[in-house]
Protein backbone atom coordinates (compact mmCIF):
# COMPACT_ATOMS: atom_id res chain seq x y z
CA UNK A 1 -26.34 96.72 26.50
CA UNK A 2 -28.42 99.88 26.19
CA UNK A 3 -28.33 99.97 30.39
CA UNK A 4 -24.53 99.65 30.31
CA UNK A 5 -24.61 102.79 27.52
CA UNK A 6 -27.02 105.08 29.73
CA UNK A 7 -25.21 104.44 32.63
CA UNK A 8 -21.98 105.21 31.58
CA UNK A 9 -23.60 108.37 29.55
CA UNK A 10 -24.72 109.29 33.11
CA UNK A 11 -21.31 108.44 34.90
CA UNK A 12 -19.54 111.40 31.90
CA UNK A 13 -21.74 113.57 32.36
CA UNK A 14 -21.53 113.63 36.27
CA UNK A 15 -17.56 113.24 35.92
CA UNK A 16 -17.31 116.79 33.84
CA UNK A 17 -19.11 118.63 36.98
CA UNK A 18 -16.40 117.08 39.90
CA UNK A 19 -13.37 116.15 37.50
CA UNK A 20 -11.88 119.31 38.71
CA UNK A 21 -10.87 119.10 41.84
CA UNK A 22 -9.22 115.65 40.84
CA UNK A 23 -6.14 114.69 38.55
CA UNK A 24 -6.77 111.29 37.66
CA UNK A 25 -9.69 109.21 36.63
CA UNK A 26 -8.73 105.34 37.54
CA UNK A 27 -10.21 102.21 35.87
CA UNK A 28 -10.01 99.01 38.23
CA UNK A 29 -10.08 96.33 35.59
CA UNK A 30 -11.72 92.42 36.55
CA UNK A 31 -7.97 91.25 37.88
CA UNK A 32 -7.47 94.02 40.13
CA UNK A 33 -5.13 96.29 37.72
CA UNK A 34 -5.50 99.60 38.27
CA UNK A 35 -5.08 102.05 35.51
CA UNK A 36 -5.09 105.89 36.12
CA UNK A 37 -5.06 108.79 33.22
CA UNK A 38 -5.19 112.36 33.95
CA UNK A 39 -8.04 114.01 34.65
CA UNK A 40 -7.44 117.02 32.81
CA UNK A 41 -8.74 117.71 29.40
CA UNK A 42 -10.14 114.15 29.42
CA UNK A 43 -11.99 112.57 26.42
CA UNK A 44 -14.03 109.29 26.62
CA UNK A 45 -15.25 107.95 24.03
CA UNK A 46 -17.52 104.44 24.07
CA UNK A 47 -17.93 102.46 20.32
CA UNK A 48 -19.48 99.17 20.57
CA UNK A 49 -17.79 96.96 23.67
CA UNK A 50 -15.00 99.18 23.99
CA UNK A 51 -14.31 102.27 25.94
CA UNK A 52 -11.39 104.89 25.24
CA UNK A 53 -10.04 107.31 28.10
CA UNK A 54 -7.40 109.34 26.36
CA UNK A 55 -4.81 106.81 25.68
CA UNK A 56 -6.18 103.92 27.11
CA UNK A 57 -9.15 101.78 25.75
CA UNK A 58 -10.96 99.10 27.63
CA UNK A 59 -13.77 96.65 27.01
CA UNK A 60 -16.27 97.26 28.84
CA UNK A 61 -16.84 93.91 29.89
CA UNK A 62 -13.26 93.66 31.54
CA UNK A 63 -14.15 96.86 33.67
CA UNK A 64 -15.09 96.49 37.32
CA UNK A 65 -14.92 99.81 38.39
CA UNK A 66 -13.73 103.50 37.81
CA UNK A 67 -13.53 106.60 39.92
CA UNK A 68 -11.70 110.14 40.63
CA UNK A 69 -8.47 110.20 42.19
CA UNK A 70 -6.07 112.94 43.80
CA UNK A 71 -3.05 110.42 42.79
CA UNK A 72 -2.04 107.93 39.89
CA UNK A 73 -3.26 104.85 41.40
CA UNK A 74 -1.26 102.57 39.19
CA UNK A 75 1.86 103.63 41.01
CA UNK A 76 0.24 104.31 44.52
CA UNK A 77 2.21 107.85 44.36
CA UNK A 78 0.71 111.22 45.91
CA UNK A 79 2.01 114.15 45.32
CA UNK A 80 1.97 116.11 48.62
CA UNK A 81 2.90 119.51 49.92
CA UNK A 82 5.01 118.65 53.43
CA UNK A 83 3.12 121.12 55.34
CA UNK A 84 0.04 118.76 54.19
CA UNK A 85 1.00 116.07 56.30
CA UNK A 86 -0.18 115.63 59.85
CA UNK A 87 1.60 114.80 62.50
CA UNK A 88 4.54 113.10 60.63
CA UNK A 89 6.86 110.84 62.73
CA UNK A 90 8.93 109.49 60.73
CA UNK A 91 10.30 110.24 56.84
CA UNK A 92 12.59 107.55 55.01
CA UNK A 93 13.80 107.63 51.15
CA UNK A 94 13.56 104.26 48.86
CA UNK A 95 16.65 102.62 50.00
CA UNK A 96 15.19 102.67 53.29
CA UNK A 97 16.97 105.30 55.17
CA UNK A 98 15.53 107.86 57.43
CA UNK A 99 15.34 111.32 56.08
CA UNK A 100 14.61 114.59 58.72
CA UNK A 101 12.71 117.14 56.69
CA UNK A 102 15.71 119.43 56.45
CA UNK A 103 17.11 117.01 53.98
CA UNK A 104 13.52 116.48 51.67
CA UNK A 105 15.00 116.94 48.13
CA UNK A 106 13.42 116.38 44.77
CA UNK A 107 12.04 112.70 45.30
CA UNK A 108 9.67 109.99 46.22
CA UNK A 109 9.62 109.19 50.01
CA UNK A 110 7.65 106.81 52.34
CA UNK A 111 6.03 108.64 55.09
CA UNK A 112 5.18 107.22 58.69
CA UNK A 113 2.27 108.87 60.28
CA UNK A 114 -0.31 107.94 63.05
CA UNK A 115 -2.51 107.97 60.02
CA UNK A 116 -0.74 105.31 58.39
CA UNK A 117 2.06 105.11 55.89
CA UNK A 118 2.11 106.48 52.64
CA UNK A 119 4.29 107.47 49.47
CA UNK A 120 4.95 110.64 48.18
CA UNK A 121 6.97 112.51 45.28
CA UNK A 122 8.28 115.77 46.14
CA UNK A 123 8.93 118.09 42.96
């Protein structure tokens, strides 16, 4: 128990020097969820087998992993400027219809790319 403690003492402490240039810190629990709370202004706090981000509160013993995120990995959502993307081919809203980037209005859209396919919310 004291191993689990100094390790995740070390794993704050190295998570207030590169939480910045990340929004979300995401907990993988044993069955695969995926939780994700912001980032920002983020308080963890460990008593006994249980371990509070913000909100949320774990035991540790159902935690497999955790780690910085640019996106809420719960919902598999980035939030992307268009002139981020490379090489886009092909742009298509949720109902499945293809979108040119003329039309791009407040909205989450699946994006085809040589670099794979993705999601995205544009504010």
């Amino acid at each position: 128990m004291k191993k689990l403690f100094a390790l995740l003492a070390f794993l704050a402490s190295t998570l207030v020097t590169y939480a910045q240039d990340f929004a979300y810190l995401t907990f993988q629990t044993t069955d695969g969820t995926k939780i994700s709370v912001p980032a920002s202004s983020l308080t963890i706090t460990i008593s006994g087998t249980t371990l509070t981000a913000g909100s949320q509160t774990f035991q540790l013993s159902n935690l497999s992993k955790m780690y910085l995120s640019d996106n809420d990995q719960s919902t598999g959502v980035s939030t992307l400027a268009w002139d981020e993307q490379d090489e886009t081919s092909e742009i298509y809203d949720l109902n499945g219809r293809k979108v040119s980037t003329a039309n791009i209005k407040k909205g989450v859209y699946i994006i085809k790319s040589k670099n794979g396919t993705s999601k995205i919310a544009q504010k």
